[in-house]
Protein backbone atom coordinates (compact mmCIF):
# COMPACT_ATOMS: atom_id res chain seq x y z
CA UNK A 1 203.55 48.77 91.20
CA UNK A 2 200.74 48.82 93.46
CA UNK A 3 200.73 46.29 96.37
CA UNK A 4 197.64 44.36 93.92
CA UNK A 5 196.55 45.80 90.54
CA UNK A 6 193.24 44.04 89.72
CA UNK A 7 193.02 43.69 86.03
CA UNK A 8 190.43 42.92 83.14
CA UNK A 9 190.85 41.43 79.79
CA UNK A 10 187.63 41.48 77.35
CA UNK A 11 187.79 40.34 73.71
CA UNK A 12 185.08 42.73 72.79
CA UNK A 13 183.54 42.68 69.32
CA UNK A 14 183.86 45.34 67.27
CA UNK A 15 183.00 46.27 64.17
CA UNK A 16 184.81 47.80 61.30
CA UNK A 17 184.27 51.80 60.58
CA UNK A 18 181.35 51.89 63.05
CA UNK A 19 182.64 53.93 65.86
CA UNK A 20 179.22 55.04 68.06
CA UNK A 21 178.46 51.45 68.28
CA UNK A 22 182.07 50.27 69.24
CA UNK A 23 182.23 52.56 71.67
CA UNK A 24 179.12 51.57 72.90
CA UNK A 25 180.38 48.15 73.39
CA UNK A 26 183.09 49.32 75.18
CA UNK A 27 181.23 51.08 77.84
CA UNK A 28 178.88 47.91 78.84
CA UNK A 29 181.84 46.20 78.94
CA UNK A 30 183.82 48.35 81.14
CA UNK A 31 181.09 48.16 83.47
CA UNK A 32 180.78 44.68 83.99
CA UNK A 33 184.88 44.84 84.75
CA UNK A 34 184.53 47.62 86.72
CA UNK A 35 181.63 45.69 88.82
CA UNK A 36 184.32 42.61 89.24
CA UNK A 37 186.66 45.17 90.60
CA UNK A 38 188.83 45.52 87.54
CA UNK A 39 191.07 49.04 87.94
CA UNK A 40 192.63 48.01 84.67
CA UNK A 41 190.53 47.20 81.25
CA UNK A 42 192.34 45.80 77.81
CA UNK A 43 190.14 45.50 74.90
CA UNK A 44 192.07 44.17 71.54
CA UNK A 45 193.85 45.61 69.03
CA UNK A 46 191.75 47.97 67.01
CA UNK A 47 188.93 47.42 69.33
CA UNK A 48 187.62 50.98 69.32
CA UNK A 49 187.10 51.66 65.35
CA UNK A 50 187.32 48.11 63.83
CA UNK A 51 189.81 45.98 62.45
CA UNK A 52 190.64 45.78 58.48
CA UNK A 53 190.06 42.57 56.67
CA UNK A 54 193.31 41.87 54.94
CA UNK A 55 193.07 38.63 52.66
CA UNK A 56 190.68 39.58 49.44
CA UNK A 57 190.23 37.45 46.88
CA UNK A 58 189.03 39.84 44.19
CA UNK A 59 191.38 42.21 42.12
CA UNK A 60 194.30 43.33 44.46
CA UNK A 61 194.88 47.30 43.18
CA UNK A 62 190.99 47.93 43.23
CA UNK A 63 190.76 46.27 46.83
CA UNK A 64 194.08 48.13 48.03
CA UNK A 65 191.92 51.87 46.59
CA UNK A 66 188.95 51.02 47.99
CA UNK A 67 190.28 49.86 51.22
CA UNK A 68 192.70 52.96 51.82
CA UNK A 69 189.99 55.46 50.86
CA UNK A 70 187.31 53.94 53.74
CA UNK A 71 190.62 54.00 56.38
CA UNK A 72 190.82 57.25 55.84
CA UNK A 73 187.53 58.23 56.45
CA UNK A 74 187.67 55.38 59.58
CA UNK A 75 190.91 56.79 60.86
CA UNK A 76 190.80 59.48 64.25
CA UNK A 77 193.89 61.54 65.50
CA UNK A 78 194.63 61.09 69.18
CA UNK A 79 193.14 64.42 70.01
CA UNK A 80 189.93 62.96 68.22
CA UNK A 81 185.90 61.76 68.97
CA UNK A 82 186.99 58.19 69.72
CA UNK A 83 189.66 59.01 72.34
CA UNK A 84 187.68 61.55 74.26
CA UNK A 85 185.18 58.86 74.55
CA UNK A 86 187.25 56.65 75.49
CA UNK A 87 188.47 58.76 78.07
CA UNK A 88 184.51 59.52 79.23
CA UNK A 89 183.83 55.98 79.71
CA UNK A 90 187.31 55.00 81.87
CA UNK A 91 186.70 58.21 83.94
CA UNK A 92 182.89 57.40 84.32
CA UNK A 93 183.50 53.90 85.85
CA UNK A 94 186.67 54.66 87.81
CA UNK A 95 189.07 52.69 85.54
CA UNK A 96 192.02 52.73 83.43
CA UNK A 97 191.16 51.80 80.00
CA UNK A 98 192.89 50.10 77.02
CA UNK A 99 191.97 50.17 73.62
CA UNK A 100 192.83 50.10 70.39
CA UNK A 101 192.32 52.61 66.96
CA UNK A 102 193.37 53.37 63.35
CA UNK A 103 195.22 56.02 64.09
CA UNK A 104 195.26 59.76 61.75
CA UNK A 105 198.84 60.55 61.99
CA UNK A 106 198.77 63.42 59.47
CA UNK A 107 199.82 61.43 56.44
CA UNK A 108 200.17 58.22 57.37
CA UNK A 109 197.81 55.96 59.48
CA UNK A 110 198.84 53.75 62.40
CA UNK A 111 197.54 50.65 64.31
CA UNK A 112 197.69 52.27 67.77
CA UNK A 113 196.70 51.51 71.32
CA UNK A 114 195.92 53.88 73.93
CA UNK A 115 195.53 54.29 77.82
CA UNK A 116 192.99 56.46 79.39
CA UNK A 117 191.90 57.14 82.16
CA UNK A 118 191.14 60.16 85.30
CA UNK A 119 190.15 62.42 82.40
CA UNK A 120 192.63 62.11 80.44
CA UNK A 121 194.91 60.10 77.91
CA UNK A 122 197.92 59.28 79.72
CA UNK A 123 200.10 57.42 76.60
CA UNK A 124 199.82 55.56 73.38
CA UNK A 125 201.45 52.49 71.61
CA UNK A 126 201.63 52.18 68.14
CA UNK A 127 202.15 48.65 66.64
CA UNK A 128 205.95 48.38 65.68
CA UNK A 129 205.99 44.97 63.43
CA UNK A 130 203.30 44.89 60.41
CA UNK A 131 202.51 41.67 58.92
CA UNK A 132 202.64 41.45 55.09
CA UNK A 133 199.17 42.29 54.95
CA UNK A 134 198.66 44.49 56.83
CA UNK A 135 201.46 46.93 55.11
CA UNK A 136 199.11 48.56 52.66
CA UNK A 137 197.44 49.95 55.61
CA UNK A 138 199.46 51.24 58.43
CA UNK A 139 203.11 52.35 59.01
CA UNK A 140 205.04 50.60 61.97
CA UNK A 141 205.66 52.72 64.64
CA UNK A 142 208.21 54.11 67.35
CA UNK A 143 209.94 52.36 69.74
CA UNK A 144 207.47 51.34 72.53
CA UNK A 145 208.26 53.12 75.93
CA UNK A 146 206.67 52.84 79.50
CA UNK A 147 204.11 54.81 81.07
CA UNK A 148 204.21 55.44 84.61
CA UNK A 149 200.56 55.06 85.78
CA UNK A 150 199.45 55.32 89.52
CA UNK A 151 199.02 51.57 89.19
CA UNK A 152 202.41 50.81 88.30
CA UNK A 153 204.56 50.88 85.30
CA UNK A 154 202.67 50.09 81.89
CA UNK A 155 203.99 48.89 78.45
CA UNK A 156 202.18 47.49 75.30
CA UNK A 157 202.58 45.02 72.51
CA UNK A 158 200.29 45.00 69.86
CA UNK A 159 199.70 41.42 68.62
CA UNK A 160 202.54 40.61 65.93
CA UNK A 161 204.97 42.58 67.86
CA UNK A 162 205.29 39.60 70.54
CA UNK A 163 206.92 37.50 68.31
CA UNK A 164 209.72 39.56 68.14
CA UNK A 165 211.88 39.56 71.51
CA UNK A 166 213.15 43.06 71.23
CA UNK A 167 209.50 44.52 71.65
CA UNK A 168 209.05 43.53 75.06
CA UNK A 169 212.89 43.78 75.99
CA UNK A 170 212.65 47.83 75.06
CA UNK A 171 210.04 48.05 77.70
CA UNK A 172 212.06 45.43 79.97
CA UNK A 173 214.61 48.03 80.04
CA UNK A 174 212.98 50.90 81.03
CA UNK A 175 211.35 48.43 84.28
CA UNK A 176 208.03 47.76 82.96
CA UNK A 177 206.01 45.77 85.63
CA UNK A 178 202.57 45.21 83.50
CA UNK A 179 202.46 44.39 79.69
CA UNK A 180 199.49 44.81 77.83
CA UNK A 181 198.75 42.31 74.84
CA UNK A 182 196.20 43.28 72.45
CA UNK A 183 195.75 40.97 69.44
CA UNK A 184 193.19 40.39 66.24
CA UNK A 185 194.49 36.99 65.24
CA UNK A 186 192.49 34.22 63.86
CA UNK A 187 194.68 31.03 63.32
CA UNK A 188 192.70 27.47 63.17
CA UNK A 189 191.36 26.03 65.00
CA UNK A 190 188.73 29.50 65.39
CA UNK A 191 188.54 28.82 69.21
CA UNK A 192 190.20 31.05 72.00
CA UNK A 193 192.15 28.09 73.04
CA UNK A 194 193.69 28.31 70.14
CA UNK A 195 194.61 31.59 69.81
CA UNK A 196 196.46 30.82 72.95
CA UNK A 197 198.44 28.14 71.94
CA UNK A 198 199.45 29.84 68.83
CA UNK A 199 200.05 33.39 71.15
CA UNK A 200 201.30 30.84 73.91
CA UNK A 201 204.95 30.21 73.18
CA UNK A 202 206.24 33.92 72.11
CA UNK A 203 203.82 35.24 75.08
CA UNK A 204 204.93 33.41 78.15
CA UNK A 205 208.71 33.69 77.15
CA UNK A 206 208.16 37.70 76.88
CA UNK A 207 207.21 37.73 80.12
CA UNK A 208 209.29 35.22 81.85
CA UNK A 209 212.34 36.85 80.29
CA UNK A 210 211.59 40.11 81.42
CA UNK A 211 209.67 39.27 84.35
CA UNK A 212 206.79 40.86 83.49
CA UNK A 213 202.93 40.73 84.44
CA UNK A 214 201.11 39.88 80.91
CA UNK A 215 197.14 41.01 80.11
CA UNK A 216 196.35 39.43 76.59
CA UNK A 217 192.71 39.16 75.06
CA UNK A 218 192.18 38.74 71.07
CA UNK A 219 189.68 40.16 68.60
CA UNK A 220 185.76 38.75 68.81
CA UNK A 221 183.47 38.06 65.95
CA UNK A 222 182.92 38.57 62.14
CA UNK A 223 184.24 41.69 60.65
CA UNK A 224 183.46 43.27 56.82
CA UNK A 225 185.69 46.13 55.19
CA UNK A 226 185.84 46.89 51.44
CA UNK A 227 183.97 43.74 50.81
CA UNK A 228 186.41 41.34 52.69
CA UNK A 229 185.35 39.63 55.71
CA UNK A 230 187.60 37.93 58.53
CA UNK A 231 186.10 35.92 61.34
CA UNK A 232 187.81 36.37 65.02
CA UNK A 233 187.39 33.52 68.30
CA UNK A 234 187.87 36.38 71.09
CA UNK A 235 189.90 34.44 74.01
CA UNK A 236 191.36 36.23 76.91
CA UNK A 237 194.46 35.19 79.35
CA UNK A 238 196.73 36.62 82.34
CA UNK A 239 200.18 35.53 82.54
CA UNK A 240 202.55 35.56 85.08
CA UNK A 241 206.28 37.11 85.56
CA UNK A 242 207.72 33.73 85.53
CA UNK A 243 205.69 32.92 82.37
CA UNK A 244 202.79 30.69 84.12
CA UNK A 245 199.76 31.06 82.95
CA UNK A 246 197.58 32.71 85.78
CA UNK A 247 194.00 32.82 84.51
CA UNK A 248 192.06 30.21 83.02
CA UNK A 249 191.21 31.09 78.95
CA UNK A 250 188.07 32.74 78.74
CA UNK A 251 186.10 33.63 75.05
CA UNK A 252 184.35 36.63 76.61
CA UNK A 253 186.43 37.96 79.89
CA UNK A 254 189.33 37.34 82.44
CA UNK A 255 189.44 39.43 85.77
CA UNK A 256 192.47 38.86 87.87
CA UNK A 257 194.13 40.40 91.12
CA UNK A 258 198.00 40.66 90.39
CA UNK A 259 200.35 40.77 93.04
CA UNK A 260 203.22 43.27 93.34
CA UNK A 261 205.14 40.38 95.86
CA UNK A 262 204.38 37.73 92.76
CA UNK A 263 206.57 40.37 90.46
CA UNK A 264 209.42 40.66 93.22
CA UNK A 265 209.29 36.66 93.69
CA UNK A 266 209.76 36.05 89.97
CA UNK A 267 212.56 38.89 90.05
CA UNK A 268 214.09 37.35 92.85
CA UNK A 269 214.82 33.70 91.33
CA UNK A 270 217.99 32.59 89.88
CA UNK A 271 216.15 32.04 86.38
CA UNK A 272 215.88 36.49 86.58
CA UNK A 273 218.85 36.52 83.79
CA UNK A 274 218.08 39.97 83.43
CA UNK A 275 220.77 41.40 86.27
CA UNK A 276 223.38 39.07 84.13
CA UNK A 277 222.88 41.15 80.86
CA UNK A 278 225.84 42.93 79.51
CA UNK A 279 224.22 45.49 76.49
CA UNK A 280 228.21 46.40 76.23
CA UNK A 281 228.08 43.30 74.30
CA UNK A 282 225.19 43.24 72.07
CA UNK A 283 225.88 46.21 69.67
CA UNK A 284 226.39 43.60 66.47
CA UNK A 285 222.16 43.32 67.14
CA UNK A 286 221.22 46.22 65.75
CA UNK A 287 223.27 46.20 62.67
C-alpha cells in the first residue's frame, strides 16, 4: 500500500435500467472527489445500471416474468457500454473508480462490482451471498480475490456478503490492505445513520479481524422496476484496520486520506490474531 491512499465514498443515486443518465451521475460525481483529492472512488452496489426492487405486493409469478425479462434487457457483459464508460470517466479525472452493475454472464446474470481505472478494467467482484429476494435475479458468485492496484492491494464485499465472516477472511488471506463496501440497504429508520448502525457491527469486526482499511457508502434515493419501488437513505463511512470508525457519516460523500503506517500499527498490536491462526485446524468449516 501506498505511503497514503486518499479515498472517496459517494452514495450516488441511480436509477433502475437507465444507464446514460447513471453514468452521467457518476461522472459529476467523480469530479467533485477527484477535486477533494480522492485517487480512489466507491459508488454502491449496482450504482452504474440501477438496483432491482425486490418486495412486490402484486401476483408473485407475473412480477418474477416481468422483472427477469427487463434485467435482461438492463444487464451489460464486462466487455460492455457501461464498463467502457466507466473506464472513460476514471481515466478522464485521474482516478480509480468503483462501481457497481447487473452483470450479462452468458446465461445467468450477476450483481457485480468493478474497478477501473488508467484505461482499463483492472478486476471485478461479483456478490457471493444473495438474500432471499434477491435469488430470482442473480446467481452468487466466485470466491472474491485481491487485486493488486498501484495503490495497494484491493478486495470487495458487496453489501450482504459482510455479514458473513468468510467473505472478508478470503481476501484477509491473500493480504488485502483496502476493502471496498458497496451496499443498497434500506433498514428503518431511512437515515444514513442508520444504515450504519445496522452495517456497523458485521463492518467494523471485518475489518478489525483482518486488519483491514474499510470504504462503505449505501444506495441513494427512490428506485422503480417492474412496477415495484424501494426507497434508499445513501450514507457513506471509512473505517479503520482496528475497526474505528474514521470518517464522520455523511448522506452524500466521505473523502479520507488513509495511512499505510495506520495499517502496520493495527497489524502490529497484540489484538492482530491473525499471525495466531492455524487453517491446519479449521477443515470441519467447510463441510
Amino acid at each position: 500500500m501506498n505511503e497514503q491512499v486518499t479515498v472517496a465514498a459517494v452514495a450516488a443515486a441511480a436509477q433502475s435500467g437507465k444507464v446514460e443518465e447513471n453514468l452521467a451521475v457518476l461522472d459529476a460525481a467523480v469530479k467533485m472527489a477527484a477535486a477533494a483529492g480522492a485517487e480512489l472512488v466507491l459508488f454502491p452496489e449496482l450504482s452504474a445500471t440501477g438496483f432491482i426492487p425486490n418486495h412486490p405486493t402484486q401476483d408473485h409469478a407475473g412480477w418474477l416474468r416481468e422483472v427477469l425479462r427487463q434485467a435482461w434487457e438492463t444487464a451489460q457483459p464486462l466487455d460492455g457500454a457501461v464498463v467502457r464508460g466507466l473506464i472513460e470517466i476514471a481515466t478522464s479525472a485521474g482516478v480509480f473508480l468503483s462501481a457497481g452493475l447487473l452483470e450479462n454472464a452468458g446465461n445467468i446474470l450477476h450483481n457485480t462490482h468493478v474497478l477501473v481505472g488508467d484505461g482499463k478494467l483492472w478486476g471485478y467482484w461479483r456478490k457471493m451471498h444473495i438474500p432471499i429476494f434477491e435469488m430470482p435475479v442473480y446467481n452468487g458468485g466466485e470466491a472474491v480475490r485481491v487485486i493488486e492496484t498501484p495503490l495497494g492491494r484491493i478486495g470487495a464485499n458487496v453489501c450482504f456478503d459482510v455479514f458473513l465472516p468468510e467473505s472478508t477472511r478470503l481476501l484477509g488471506v491473500e493480504n488485502a490492505e483496502l476493502v471496498l463496501f458497496p451496499f443498497a440497504a434500506d433498514p428503518p429508520p431511512l437515515t444514513p445513520e442508520g444504515w450504519f448502525r445496522w452495517a456497523q457491527s458485521p463492518l467494523q469486526a471485518r475489518c478489525a479481524e483482518n486488519a483491514v482499511f474499510g470504504v462503505a457508502c449505501n444506495y441513494s434515493g427512490h428506485v422503480e422496476f417492474a412496477g415495484v419501488h424501494q426507497r434508499f437513505a445513501g450514507g457513506a463511512a471509512i473505517v479503520g484496520p482496528d475497526g474505528a470508525l474514521l470518517s464522520s457519516i455523511e448522506e452524500e460523500m466521505v473523502v479520507h486520506a488513509l495511512k499505510k503506517e495506520t495499517l502496520l500499527e493495527a497489524r502490529s498490536r497484540f489484538e492482530y490474531t491473525y499471525r495466531f491462526r492455524r487453517p491446519e485446524l479449521y477443515a470441519s468449516l467447510s463441510r
